[in-house]
N, C-alpha and C. Protein backbone atom coordinates (compact mmCIF):
# COMPACT_ATOMS: atom_id res chain seq x y z
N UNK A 1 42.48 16.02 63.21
CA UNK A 1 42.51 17.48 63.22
C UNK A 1 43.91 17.95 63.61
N UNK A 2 44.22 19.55 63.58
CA UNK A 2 45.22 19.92 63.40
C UNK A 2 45.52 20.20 65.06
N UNK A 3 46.81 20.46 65.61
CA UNK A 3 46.96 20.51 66.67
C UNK A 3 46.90 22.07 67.60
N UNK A 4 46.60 22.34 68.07
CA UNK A 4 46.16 23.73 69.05
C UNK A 4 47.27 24.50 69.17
N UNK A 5 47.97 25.52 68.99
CA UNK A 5 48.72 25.86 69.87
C UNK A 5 48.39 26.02 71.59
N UNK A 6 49.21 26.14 71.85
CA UNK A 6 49.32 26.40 73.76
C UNK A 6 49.70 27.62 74.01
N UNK A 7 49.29 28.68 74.41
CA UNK A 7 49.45 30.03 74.24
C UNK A 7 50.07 30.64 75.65
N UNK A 8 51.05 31.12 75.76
CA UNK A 8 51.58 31.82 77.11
C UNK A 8 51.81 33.25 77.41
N UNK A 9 52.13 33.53 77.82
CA UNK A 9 52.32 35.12 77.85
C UNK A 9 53.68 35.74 76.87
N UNK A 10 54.49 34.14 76.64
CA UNK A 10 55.56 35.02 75.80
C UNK A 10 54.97 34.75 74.33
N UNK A 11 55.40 35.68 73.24
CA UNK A 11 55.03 35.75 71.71
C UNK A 11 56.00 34.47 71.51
N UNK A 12 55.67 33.40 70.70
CA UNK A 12 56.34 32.57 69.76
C UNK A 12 56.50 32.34 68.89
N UNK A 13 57.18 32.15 67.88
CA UNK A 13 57.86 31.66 66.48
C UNK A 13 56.37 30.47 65.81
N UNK A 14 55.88 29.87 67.02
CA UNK A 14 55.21 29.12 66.46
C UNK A 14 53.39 29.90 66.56
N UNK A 15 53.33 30.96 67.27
CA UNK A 15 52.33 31.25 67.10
C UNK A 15 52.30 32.42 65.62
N UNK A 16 53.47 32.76 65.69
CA UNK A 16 53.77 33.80 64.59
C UNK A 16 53.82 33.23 63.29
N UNK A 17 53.77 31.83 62.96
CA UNK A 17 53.36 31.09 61.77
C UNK A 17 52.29 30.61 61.66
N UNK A 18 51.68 30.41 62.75
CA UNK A 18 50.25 29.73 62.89
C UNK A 18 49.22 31.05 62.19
N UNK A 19 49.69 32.05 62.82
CA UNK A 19 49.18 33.12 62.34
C UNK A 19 49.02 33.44 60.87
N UNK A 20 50.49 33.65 60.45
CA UNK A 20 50.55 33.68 58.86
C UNK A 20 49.96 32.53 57.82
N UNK A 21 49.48 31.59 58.94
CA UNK A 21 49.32 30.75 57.60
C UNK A 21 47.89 30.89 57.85
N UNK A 22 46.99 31.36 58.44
CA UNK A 22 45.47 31.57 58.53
C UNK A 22 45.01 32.65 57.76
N UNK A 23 46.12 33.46 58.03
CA UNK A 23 45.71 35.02 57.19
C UNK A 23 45.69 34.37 55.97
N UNK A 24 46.78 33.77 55.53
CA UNK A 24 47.04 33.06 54.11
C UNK A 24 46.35 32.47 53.66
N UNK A 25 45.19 31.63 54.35
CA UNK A 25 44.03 30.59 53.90
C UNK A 25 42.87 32.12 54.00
N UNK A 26 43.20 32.92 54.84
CA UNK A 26 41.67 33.67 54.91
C UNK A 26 41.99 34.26 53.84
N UNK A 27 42.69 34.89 53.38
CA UNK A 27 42.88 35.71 52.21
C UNK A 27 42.60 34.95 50.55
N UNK A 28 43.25 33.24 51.09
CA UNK A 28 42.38 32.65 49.86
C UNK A 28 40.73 32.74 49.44
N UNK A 29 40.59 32.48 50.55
CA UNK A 29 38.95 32.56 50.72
C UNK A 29 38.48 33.77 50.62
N UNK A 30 38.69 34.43 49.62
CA UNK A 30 38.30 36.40 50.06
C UNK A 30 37.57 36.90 51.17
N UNK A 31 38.49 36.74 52.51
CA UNK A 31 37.57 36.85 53.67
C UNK A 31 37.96 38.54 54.07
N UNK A 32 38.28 38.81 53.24
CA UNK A 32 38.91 40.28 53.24
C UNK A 32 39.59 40.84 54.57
N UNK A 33 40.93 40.22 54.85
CA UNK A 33 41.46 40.94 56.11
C UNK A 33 41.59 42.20 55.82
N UNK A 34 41.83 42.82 56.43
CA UNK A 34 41.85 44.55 56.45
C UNK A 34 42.87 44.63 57.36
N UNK A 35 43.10 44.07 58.39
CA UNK A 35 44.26 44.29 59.38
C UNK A 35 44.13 42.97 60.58
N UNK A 36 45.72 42.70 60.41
CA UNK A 36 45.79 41.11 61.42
C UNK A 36 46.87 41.20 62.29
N UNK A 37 46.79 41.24 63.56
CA UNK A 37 47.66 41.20 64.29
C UNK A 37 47.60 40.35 66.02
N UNK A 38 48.76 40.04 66.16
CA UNK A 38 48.51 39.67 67.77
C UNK A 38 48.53 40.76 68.61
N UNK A 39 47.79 40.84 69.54
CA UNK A 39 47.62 41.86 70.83
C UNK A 39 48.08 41.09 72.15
N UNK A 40 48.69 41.70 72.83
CA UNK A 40 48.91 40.99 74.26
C UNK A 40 48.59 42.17 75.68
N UNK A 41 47.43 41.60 76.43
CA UNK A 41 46.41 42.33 76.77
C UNK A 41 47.26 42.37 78.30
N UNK A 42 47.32 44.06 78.63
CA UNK A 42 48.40 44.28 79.62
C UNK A 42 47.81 43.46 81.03
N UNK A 43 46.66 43.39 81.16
CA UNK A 43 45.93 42.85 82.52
C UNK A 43 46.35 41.37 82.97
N UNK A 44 45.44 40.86 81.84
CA UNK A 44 45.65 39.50 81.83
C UNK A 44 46.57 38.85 81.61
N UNK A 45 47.69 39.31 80.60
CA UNK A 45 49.12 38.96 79.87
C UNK A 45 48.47 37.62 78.85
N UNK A 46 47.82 38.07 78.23
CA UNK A 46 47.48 36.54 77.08
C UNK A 46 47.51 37.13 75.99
N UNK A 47 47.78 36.34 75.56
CA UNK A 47 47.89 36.87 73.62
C UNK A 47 46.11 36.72 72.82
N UNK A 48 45.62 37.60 71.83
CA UNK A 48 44.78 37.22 70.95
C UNK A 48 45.21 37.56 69.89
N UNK A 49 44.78 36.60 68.80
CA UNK A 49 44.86 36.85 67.23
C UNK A 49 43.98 37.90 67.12
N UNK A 50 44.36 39.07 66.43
CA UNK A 50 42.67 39.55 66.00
C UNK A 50 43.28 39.72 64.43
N UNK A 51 41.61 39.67 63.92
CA UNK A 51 41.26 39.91 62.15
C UNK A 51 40.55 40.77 61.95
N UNK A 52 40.91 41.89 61.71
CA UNK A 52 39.89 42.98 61.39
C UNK A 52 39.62 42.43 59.64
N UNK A 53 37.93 43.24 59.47
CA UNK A 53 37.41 42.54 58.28
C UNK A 53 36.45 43.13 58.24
N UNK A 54 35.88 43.96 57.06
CA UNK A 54 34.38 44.55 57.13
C UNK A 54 33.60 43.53 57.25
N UNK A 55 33.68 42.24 56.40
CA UNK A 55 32.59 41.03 56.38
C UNK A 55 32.02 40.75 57.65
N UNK A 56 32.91 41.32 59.48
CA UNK A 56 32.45 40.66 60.27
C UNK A 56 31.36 41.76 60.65
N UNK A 57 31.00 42.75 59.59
CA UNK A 57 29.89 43.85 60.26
C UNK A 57 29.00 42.94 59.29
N UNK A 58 29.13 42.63 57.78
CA UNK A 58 28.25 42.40 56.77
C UNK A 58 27.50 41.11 56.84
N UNK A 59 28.58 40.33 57.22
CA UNK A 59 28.11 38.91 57.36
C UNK A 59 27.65 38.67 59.51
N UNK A 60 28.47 39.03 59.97
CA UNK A 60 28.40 38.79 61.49
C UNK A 60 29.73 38.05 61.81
N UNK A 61 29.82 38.58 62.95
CA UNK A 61 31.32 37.65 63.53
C UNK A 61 30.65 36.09 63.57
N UNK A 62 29.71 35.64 63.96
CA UNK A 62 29.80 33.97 64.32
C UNK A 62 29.85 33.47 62.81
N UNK A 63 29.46 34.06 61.65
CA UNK A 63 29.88 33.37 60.40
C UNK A 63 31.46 33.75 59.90
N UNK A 64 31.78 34.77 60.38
CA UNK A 64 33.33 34.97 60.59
C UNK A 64 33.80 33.73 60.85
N UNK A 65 33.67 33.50 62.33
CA UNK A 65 34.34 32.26 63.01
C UNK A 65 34.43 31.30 62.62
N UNK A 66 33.00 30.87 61.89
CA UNK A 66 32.94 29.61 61.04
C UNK A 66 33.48 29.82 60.17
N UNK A 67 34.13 30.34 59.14
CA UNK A 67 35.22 30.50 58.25
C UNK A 67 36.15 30.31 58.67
N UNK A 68 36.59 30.60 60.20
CA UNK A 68 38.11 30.68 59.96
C UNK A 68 38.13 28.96 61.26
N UNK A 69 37.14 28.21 61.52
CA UNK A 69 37.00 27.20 62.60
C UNK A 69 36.90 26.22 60.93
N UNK A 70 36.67 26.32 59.60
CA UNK A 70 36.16 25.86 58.89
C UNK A 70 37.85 25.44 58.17
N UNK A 71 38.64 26.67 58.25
CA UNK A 71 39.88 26.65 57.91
C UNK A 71 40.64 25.62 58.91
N UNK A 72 40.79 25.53 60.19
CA UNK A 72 41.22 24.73 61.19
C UNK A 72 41.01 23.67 60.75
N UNK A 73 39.61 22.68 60.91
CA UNK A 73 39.75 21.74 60.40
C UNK A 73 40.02 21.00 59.29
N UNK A 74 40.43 21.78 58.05
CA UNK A 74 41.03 21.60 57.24
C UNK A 74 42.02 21.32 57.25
N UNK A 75 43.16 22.12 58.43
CA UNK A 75 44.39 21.69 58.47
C UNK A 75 44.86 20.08 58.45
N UNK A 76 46.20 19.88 57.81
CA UNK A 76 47.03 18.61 58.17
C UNK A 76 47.30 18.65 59.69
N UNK A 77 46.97 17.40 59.79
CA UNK A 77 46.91 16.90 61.40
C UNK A 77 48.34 17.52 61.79
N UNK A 78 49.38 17.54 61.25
CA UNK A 78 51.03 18.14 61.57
C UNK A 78 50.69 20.06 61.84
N UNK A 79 50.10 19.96 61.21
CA UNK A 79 50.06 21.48 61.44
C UNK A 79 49.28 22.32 62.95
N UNK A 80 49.91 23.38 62.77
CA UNK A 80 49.74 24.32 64.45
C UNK A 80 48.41 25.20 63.95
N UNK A 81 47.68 25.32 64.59
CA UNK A 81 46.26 26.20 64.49
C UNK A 81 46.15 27.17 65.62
N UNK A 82 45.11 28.15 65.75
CA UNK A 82 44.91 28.50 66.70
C UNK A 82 43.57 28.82 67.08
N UNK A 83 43.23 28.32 68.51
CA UNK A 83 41.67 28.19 68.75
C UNK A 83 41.17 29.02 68.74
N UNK A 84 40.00 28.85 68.16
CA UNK A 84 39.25 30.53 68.12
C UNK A 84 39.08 30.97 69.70
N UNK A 85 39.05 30.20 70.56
CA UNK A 85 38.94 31.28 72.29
C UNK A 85 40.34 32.19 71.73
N UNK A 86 41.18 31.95 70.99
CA UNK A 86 42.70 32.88 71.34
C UNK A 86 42.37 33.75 69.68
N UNK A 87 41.42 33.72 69.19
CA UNK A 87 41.31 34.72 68.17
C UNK A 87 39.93 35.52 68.61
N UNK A 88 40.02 36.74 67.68
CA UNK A 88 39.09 37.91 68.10
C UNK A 88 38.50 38.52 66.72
N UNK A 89 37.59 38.54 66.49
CA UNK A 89 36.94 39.26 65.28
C UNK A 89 36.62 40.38 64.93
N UNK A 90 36.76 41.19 64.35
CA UNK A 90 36.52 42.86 64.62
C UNK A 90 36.18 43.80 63.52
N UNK A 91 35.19 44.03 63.58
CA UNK A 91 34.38 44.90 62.00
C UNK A 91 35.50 46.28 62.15
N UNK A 92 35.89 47.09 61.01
CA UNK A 92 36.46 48.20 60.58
C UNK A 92 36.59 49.05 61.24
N UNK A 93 35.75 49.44 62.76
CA UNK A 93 35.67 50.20 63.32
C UNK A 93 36.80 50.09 64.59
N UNK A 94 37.68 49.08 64.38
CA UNK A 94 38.43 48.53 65.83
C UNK A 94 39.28 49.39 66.58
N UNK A 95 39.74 49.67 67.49
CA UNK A 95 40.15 50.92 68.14
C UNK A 95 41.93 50.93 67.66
N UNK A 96 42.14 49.56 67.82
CA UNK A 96 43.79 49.58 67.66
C UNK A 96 44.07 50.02 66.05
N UNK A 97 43.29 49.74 65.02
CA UNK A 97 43.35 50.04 63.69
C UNK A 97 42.84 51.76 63.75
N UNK A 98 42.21 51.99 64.15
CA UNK A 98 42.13 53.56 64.32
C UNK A 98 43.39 54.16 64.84
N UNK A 99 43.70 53.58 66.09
CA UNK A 99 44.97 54.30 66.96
C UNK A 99 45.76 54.28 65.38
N UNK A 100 46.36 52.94 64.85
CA UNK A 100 47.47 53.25 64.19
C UNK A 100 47.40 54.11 62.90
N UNK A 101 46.09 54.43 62.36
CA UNK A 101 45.83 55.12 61.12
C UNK A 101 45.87 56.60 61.80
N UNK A 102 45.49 56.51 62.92
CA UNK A 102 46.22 58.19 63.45
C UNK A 102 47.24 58.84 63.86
N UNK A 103 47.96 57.37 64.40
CA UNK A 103 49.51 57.87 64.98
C UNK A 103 50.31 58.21 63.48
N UNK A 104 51.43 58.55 64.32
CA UNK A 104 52.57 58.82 62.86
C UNK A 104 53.40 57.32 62.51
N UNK A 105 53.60 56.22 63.30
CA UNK A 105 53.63 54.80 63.04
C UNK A 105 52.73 54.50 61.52
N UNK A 106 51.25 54.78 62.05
CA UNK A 106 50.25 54.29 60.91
C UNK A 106 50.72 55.25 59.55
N UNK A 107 51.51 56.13 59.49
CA UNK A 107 52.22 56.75 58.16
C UNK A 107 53.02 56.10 57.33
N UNK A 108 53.53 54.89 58.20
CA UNK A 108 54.62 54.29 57.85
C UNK A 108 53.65 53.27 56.93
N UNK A 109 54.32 52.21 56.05
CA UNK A 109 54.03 50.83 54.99
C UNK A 109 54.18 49.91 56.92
N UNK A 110 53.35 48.86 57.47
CA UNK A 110 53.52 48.46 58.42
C UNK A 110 53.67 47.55 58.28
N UNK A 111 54.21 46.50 58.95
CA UNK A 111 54.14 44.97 57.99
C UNK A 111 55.09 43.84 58.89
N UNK A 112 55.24 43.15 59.38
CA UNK A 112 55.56 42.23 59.99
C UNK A 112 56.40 42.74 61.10
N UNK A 113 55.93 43.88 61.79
CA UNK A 113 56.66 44.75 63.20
C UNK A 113 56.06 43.79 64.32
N UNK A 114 57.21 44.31 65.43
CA UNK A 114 56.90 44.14 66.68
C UNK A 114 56.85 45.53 67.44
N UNK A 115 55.44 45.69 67.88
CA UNK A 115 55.45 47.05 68.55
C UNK A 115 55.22 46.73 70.40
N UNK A 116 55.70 47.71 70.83
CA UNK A 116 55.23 47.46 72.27
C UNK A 116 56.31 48.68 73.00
N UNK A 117 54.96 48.37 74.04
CA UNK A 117 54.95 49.64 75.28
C UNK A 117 55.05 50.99 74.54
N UNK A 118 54.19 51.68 73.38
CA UNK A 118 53.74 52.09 73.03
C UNK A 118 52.43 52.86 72.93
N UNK A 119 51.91 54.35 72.86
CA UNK A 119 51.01 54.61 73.14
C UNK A 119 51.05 55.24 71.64
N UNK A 120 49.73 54.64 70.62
CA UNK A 120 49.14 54.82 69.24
C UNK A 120 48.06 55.44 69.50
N UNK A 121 47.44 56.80 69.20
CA UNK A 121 46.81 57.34 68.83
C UNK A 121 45.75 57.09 70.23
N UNK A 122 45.96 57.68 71.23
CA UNK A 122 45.84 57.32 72.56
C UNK A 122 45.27 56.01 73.00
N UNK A 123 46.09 55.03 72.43
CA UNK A 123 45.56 53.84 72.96
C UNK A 123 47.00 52.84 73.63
N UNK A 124 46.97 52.50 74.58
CA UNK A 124 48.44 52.11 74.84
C UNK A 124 48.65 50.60 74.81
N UNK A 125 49.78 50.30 74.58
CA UNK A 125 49.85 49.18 73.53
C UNK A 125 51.21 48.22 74.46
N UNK A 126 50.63 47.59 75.06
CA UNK A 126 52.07 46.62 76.18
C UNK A 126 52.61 45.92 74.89
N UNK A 127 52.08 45.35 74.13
CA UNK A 127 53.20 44.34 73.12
C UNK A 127 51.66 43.98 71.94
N UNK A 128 52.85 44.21 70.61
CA UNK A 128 52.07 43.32 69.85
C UNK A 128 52.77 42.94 68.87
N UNK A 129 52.17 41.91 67.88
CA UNK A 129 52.66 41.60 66.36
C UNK A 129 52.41 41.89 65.56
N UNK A 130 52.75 42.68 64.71
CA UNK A 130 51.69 43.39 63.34
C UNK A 130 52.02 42.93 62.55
N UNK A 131 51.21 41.98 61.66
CA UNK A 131 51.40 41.21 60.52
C UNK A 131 51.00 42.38 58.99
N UNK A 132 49.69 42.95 59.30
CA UNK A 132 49.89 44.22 58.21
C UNK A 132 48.30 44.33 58.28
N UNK A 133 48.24 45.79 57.29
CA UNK A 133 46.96 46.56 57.77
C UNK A 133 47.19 47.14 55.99
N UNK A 134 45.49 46.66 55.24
CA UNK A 134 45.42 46.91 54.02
C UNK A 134 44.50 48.70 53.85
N UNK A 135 45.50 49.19 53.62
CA UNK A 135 44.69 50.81 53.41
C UNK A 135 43.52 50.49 52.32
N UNK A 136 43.91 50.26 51.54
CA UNK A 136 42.49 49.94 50.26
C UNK A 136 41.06 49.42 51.26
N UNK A 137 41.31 48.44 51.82
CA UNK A 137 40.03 47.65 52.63
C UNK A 137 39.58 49.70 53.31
N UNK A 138 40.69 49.74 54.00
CA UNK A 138 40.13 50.98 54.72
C UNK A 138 39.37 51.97 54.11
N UNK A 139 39.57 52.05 52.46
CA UNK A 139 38.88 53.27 52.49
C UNK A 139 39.87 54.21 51.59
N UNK A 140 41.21 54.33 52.11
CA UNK A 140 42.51 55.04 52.03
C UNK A 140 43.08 54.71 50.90
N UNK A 141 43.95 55.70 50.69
CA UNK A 141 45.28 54.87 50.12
C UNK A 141 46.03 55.23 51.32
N UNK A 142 47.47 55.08 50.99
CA UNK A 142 48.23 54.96 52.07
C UNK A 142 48.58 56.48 52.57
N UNK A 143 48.58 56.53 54.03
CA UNK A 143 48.01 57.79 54.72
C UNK A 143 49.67 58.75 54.45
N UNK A 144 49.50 60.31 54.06
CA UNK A 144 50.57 60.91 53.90
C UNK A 144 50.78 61.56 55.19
N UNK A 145 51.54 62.00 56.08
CA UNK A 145 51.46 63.32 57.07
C UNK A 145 52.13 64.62 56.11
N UNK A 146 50.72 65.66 55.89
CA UNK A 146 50.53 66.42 55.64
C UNK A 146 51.45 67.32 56.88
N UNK A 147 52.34 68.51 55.75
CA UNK A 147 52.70 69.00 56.30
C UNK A 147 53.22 70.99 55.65
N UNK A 148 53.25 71.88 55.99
CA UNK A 148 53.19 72.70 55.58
C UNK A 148 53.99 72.92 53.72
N UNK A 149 54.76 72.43 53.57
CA UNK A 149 55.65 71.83 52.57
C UNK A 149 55.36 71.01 51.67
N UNK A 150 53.96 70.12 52.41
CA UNK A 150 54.00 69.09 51.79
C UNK A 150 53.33 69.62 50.42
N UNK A 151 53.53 68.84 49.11
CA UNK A 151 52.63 69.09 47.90
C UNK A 151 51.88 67.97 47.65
N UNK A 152 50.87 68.25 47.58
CA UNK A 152 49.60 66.70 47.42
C UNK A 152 49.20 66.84 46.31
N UNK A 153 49.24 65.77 45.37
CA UNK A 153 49.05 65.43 44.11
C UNK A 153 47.59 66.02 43.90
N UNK A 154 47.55 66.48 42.82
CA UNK A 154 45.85 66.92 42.24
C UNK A 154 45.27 65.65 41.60
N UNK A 155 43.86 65.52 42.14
CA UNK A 155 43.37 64.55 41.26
C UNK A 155 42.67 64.94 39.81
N UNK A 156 42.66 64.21 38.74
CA UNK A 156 42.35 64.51 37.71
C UNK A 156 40.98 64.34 37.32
């Protein structure tokens, strides 16, 4: 089997690939990410993967897990994984994916940022990694800030 990362309070290069390459296998598997990022939780100071995903309302998070514990052992023994205790599963409704679809951040295309000590859509945010957040899964297209000026396309 593939080897664990060791997770500390600082973000690493090696957890930040371990990462990309799961999204990359989950996304083979149409496990439909919707939004993937690391969180680093101000209390405790530990990092979690989370995967937001409608499937984990449709199907349930523990068949979630087994998809992505199913992906792990798949890995080449050389390769870095990460244990599901350090990942988190989260149906559409997740608070940090709300914060950012409300702040003016979530206006922006988001995509391989580092955010921190940040307060998103009143949720405050000590550090994270944002790998990216699919508006389509959401519902959306990509969110405009409407503004007195603004002209919004008519639909046909």
């Amino acid at each position: 089997m593939a080897k664990e990362i060791f997770m500390t309070q600082w973000f690493s290069d090696q957890m930040l690939l371990a990462g990309e390459t799961l999204i990359k296998r989950l996304d083979e598997t149409d496990a439909k990410v919707q939004a993937a990022f690391w969180i680093l939780d101000d209390e405790d100071k530990t990092w979690k993967l989370t995967i937001v995903s409608p499937l984990v309302e449709s199907e349930g998070p523990r068949n979630y897990y087994r998809r992505i514990n199913d992906i792990n052992e798949s890995a080449k023994p050389d390769e870095d994984v990460i244990a599901l205790h350090d990942i988190s599963v989260s149906n559409t409704d997740n608070r940090i994916v709300k914060a950012l679809k409300c702040s003016v951040l979530g206006n922006a295309i988001l995509g391989n940022n580092r955010l921190g000590r940040n307060t998103l859509g009143g949720v405050y945010i000590e550090d994270m990694y944002f790998y990216r957040m699919d508006w389509e899964l959401l519902g959306d297209s990509i969110p405009i800030t409407k503004t007195k000026d603004t002209v919004l396309p008519l639909n046909p």
